[in-house]
N, C-alpha and C. Protein backbone atom coordinates (compact mmCIF):
# COMPACT_ATOMS: atom_id res chain seq x y z
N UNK A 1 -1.24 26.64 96.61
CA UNK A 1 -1.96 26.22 97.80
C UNK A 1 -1.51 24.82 98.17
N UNK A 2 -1.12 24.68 99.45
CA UNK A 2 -0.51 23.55 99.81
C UNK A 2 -1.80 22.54 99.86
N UNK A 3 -1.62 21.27 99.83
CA UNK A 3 -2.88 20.41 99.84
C UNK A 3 -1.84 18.88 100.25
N UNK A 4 -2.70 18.34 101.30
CA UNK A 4 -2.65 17.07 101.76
C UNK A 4 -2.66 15.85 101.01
N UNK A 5 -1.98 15.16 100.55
CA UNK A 5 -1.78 14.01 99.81
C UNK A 5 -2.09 12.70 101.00
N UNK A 6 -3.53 11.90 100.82
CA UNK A 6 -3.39 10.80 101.07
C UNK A 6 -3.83 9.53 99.51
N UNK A 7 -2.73 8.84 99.71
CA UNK A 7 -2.96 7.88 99.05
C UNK A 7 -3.65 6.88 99.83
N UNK A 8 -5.08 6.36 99.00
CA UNK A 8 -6.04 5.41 99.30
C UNK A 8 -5.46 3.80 99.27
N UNK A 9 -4.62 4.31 97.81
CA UNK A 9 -4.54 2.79 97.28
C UNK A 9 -3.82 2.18 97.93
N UNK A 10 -2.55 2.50 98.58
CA UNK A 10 -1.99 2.09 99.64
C UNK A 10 -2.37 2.07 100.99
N UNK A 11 -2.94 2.93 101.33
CA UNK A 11 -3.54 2.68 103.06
C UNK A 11 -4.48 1.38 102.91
N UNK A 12 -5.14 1.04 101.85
CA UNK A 12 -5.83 0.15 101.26
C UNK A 12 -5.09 -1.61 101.73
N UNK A 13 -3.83 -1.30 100.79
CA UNK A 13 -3.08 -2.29 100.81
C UNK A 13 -2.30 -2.97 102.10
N UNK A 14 -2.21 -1.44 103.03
CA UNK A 14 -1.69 -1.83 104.20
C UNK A 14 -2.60 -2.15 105.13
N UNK A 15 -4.09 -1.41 105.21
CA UNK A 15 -5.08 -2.65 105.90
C UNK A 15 -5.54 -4.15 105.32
N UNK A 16 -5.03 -4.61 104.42
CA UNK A 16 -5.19 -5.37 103.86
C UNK A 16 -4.50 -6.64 104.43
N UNK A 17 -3.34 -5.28 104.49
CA UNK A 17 -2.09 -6.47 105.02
C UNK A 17 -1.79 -7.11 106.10
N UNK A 18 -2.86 -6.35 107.14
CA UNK A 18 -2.83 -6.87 108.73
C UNK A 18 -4.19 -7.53 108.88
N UNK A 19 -4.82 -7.77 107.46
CA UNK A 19 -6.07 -8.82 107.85
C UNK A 19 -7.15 -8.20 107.64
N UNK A 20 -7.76 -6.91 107.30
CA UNK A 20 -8.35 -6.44 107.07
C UNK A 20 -9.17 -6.63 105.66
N UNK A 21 -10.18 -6.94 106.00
CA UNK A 21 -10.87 -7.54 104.61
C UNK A 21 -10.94 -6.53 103.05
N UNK A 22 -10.68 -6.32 101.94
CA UNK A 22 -10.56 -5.56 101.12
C UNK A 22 -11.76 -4.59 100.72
N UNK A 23 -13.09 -5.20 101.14
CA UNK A 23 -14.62 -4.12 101.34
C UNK A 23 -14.23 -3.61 102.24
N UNK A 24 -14.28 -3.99 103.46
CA UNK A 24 -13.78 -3.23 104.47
C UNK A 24 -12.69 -1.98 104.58
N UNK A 25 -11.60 -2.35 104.08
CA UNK A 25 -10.60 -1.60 104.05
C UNK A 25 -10.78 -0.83 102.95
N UNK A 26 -11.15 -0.73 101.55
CA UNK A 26 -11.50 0.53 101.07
C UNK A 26 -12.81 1.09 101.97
N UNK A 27 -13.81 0.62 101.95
CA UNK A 27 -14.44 1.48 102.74
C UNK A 27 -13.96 2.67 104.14
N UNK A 28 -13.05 2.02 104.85
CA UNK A 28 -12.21 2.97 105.95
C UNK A 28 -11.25 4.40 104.84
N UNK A 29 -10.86 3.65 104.23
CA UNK A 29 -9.57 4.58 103.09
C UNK A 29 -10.69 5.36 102.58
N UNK A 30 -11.98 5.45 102.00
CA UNK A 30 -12.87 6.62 101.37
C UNK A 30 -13.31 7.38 102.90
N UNK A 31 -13.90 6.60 103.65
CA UNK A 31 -14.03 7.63 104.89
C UNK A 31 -13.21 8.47 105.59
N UNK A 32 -11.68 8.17 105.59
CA UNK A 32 -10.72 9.00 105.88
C UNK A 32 -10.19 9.98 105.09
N UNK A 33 -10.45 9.82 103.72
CA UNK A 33 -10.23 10.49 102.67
C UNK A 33 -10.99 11.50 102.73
N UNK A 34 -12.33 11.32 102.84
CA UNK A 34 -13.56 12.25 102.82
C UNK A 34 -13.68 13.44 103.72
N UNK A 35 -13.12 12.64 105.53
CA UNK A 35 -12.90 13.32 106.54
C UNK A 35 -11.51 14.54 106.44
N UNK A 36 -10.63 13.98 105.78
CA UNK A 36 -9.19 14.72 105.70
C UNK A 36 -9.90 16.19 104.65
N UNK A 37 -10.51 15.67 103.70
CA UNK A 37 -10.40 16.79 102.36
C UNK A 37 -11.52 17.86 102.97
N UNK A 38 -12.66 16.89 104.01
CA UNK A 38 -14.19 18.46 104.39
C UNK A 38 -13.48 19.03 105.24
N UNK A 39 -12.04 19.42 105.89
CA UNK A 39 -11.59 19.85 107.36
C UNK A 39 -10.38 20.80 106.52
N UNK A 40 -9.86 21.00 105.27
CA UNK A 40 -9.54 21.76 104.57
C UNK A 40 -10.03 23.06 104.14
N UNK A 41 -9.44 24.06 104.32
CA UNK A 41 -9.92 25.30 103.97
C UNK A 41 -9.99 25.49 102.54
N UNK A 42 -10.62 26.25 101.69
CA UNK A 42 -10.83 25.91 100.61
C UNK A 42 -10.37 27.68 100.01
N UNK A 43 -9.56 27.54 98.75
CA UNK A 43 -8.91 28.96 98.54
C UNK A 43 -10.30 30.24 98.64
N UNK A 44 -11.06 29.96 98.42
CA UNK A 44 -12.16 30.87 98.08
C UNK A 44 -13.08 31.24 99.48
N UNK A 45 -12.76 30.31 100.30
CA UNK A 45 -13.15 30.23 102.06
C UNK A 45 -12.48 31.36 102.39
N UNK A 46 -10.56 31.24 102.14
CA UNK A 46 -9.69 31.78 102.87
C UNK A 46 -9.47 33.35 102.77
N UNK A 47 -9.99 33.50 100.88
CA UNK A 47 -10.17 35.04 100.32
C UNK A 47 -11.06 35.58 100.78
N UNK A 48 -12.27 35.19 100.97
CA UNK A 48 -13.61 35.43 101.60
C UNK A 48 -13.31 36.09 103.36
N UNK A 49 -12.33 35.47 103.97
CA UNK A 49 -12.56 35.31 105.25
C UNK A 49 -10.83 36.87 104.95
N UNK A 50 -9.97 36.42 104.48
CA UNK A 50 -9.15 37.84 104.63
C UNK A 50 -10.00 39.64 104.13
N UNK A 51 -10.68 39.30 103.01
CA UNK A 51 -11.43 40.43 102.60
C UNK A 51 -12.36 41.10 103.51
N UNK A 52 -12.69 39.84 104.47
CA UNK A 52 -13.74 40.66 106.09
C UNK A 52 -12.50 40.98 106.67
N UNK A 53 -11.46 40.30 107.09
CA UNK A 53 -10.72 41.06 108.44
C UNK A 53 -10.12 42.45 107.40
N UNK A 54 -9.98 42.49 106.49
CA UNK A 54 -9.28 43.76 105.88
C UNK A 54 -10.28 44.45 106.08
N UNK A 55 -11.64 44.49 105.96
CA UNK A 55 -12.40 45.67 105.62
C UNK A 55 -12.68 45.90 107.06
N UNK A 56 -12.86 45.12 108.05
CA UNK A 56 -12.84 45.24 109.76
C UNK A 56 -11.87 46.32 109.94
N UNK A 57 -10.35 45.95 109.51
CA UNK A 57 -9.12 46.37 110.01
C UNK A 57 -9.54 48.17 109.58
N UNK A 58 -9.88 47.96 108.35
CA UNK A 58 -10.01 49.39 107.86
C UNK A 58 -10.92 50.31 108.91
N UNK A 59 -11.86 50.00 109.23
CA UNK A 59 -13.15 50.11 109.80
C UNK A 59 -12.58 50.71 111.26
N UNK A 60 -11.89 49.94 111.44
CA UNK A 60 -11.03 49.92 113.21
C UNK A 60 -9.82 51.47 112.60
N UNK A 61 -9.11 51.67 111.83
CA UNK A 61 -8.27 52.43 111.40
C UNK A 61 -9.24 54.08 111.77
N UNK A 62 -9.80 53.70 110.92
CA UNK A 62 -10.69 55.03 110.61
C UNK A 62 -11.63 55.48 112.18
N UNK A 63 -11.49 54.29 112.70
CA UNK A 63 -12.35 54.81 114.32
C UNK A 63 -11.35 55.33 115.10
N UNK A 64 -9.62 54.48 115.03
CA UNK A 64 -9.10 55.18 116.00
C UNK A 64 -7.92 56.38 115.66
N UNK A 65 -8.46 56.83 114.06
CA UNK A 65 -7.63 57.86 113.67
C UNK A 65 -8.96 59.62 114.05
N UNK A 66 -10.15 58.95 113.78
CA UNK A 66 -11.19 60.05 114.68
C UNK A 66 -11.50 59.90 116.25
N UNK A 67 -10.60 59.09 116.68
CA UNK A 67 -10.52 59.04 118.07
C UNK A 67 -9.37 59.96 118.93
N UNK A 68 -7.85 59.97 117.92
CA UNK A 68 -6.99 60.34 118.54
C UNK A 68 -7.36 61.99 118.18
N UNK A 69 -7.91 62.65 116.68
CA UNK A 69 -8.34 63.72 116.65
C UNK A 69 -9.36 64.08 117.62
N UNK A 70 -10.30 63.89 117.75
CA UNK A 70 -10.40 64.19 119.21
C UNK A 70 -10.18 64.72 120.51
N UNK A 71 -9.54 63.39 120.32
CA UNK A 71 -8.48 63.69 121.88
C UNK A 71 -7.31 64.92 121.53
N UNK A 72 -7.21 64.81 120.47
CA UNK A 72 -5.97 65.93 120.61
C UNK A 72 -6.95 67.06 120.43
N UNK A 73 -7.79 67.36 119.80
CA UNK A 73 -8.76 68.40 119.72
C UNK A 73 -9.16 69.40 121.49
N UNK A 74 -9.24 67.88 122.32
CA UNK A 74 -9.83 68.43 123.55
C UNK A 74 -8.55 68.84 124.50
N UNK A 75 -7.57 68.06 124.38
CA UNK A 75 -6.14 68.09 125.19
C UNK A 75 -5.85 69.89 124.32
N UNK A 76 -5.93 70.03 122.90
CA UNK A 76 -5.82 71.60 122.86
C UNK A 76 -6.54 72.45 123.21
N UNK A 77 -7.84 72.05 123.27
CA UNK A 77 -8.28 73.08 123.91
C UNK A 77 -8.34 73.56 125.66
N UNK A 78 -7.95 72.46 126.34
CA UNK A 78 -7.72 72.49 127.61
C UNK A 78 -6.48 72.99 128.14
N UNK A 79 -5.69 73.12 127.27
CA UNK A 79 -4.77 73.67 127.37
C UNK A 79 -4.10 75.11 126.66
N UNK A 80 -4.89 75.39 125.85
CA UNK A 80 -4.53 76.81 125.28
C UNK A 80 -6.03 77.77 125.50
């Protein structure tokens, strides 16, 4: 699972470096940190969320395989 690498300790260092006070600037580096990692899908989100569209997909299969019987049911009988 691919995952986003931010380093704190440096974004840290580089607000630091344009004047940014060091409370300050870790404080921004944990809030961005925090914001980046809750906006991540999480492996157990992503299994969760394929296991509904599979069982949908199935669901949809099975409607339009008694759909086309059917239709071919009525197209034979309208015709023979």
């Amino acid at each position: 699972m691919a995952t986003t690498l931010f380093d704190t300790h440096e974004y840290v260092k580089r607000l630091e470096a344009t004047g940014v006070p060091t409370e300050q600037a870790e404080a921004h580096a944990t809030a961005l940190a925090e914001a980046m990692n809750n906006e991540l899908v999480k492996k157990a989100d992503l299994t969760e969320f394929r296991a509904e569209v599979r069982g949908q997909f199935e669901l949809l299969k099975w409607m339009l395989g008694f759909m086309l019987a059917g239709t071919v049911g009525i197209l034979f009988k309208i015709f023979h």
